[in-house]
Protein backbone atom coordinates (compact mmCIF):
# COMPACT_ATOMS: atom_id res chain seq x y z
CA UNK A 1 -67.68 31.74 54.92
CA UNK A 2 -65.58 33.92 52.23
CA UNK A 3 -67.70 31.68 49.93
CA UNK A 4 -70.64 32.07 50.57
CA UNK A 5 -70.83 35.92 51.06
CA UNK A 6 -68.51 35.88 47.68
CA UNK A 7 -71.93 34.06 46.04
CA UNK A 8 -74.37 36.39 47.37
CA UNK A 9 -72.76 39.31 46.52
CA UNK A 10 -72.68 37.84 43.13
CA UNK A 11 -76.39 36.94 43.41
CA UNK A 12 -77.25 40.26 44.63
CA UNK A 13 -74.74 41.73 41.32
CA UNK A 14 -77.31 39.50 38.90
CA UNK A 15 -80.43 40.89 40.79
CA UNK A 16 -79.21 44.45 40.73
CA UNK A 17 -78.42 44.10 36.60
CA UNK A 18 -81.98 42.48 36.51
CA UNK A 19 -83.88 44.94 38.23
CA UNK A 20 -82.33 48.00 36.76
CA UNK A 21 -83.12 46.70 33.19
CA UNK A 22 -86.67 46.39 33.82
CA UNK A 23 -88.76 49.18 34.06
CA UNK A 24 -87.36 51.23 36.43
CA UNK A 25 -87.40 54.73 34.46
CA UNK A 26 -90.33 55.43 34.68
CA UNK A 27 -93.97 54.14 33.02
CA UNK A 28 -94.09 50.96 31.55
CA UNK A 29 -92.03 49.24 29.13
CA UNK A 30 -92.53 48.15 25.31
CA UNK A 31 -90.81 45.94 23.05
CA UNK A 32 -88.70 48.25 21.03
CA UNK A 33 -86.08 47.58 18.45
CA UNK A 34 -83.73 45.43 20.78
CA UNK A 35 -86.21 44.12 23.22
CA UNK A 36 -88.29 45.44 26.73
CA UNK A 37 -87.59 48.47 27.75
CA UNK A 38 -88.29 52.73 27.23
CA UNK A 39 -86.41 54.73 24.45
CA UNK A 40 -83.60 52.40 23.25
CA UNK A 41 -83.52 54.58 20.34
CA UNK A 42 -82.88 57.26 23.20
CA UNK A 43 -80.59 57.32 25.89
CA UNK A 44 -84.42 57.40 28.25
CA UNK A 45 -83.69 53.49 28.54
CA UNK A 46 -80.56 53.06 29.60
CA UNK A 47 -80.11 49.97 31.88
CA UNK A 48 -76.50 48.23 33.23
CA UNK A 49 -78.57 45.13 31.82
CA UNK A 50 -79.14 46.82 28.30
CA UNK A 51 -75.25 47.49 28.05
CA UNK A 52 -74.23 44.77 28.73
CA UNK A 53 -76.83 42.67 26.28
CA UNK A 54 -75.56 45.63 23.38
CA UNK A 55 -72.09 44.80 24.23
CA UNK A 56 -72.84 41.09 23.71
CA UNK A 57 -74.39 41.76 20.40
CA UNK A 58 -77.51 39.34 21.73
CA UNK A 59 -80.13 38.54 19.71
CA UNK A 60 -83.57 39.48 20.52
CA UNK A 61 -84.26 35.21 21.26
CA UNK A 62 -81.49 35.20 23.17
CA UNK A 63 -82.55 38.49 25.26
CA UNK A 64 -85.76 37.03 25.77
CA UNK A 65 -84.18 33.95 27.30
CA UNK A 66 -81.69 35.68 29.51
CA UNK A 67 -84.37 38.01 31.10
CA UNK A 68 -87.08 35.45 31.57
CA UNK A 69 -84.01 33.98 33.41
CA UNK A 70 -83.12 37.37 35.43
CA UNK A 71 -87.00 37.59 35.94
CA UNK A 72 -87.43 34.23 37.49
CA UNK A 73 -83.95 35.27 40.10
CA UNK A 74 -85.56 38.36 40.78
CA UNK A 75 -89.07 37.01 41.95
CA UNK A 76 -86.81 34.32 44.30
CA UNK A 77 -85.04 37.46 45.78
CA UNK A 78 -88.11 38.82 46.37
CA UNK A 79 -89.38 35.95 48.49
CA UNK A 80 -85.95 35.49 50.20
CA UNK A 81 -86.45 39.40 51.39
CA UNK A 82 -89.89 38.72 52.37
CA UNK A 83 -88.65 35.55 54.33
CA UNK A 84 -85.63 37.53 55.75
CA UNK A 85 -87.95 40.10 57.10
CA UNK A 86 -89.93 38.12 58.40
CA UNK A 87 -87.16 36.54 60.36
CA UNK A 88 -86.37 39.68 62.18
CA UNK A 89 -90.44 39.91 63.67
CA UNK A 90 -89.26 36.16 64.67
CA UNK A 91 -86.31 37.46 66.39
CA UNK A 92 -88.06 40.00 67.95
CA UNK A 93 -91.11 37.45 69.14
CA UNK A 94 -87.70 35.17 70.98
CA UNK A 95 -86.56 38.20 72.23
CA UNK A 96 -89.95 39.26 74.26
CA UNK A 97 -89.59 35.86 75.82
CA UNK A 98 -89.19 35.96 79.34
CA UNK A 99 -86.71 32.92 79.01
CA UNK A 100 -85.43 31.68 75.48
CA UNK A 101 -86.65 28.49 74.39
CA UNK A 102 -85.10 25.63 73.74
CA UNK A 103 -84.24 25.71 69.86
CA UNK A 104 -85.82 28.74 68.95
CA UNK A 105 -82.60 30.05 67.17
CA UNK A 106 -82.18 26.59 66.14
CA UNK A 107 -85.11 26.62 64.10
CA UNK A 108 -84.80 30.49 62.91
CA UNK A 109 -81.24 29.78 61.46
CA UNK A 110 -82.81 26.66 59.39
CA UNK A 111 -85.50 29.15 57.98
CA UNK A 112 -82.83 31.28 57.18
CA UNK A 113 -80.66 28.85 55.27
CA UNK A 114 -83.51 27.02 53.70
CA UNK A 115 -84.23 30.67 52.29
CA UNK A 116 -80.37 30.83 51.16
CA UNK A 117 -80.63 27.73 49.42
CA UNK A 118 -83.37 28.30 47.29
CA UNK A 119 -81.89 31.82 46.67
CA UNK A 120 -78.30 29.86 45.68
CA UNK A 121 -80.54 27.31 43.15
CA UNK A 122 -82.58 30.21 41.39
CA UNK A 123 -78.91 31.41 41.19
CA UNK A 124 -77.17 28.68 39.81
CA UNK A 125 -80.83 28.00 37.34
CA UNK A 126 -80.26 31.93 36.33
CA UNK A 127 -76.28 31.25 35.47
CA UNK A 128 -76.77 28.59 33.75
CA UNK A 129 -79.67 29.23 31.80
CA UNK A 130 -77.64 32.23 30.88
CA UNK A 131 -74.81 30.15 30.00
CA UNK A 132 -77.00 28.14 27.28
CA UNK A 133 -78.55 31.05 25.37
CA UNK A 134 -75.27 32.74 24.59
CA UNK A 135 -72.71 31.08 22.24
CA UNK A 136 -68.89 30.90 22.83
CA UNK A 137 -68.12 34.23 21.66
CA UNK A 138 -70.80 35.67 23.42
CA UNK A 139 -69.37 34.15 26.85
CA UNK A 140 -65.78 35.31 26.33
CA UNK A 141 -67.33 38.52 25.65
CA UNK A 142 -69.10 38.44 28.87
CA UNK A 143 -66.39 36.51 31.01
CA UNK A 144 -64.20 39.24 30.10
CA UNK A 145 -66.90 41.64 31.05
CA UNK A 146 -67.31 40.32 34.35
CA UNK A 147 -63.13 40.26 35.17
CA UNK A 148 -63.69 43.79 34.33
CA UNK A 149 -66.09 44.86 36.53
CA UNK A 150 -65.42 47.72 39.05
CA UNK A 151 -67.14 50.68 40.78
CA UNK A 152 -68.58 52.61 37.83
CA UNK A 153 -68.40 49.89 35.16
CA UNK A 154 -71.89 50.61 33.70
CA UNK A 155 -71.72 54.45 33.52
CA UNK A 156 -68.14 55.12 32.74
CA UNK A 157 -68.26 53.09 29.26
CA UNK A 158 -71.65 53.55 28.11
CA UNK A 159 -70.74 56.10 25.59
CA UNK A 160 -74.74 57.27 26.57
């Protein structure tokens, strides 16, 4: 159990990182010096996803790579949520029941971890994807990011 909630958390992490990188201050993004996003000559852009990518020294190939990867993560969260809300309207439909039927959770849990598993594969696809663009400097860099990591990581040692 420690396991799994250990791998979504770090799923969720990725998607987080993802998300914030990509248009989420405002209008829409251009291809700038170092890649997609608003201002990197200004501290407008700033994304936990563009430090750490500056940190790794990444070229802009190897951006491209890891946030067509991040992108392709993001849109499977997106349809896990979707699924996982659409669970609870489920729920609620057994619950009106005047008598449970037979299986009904049965069948609602197997959505659910049918949904987890294709969440856990666009995952492990994202990772290692990942993995492949960057070279071995470039993932000590970021393995000793990611021992690092701690409430405040991104904003404390930005230096923006």
């Amino acid at each position: 159990m420690f396991g799994f909630l250990f791998g979504a958390a770090c799923l969720a992490g990725l998607f987080a990182v993802g998300r914030r990188g990509h248009g989420h201050f405002g209008g829409h993004g251009h291809w700038g010096r170092r890649g997609w996003g608003r201002g990197f000559g200004h501290h407008h852009g700033f994304s936990p996803l563009r430090s750490v990518l500056d940190r790794l020294d990444t070229t802009p190939g190897q951006e491209k790579e890891i946030r067509a990867a991040i992108d392709e993560l993001t849109e499977e969260a997106r349809a896990a949520r979707r699924d996982f809300r659409g669970a609870r309207e489920d729920v609620a439909r057994v619950i009106r029941e005047p008598e449970i039927p037979e299986g009904a959770f049965e069948s609602l849990i197997q959505r659910q971890d049918e949904t987890l598993s294709r969440l856990r594969q666009a995952g492990q696809r994202a990772f290692r994807r990942i993995h492949e663009t960057l070279d071995a400097r470039q993932r000590d860099l970021l393995a000793n990011l990611v021992e690092s990591w701690g409430p405040g990581f991104f904003w404390s040692r930005t230096g923006c």
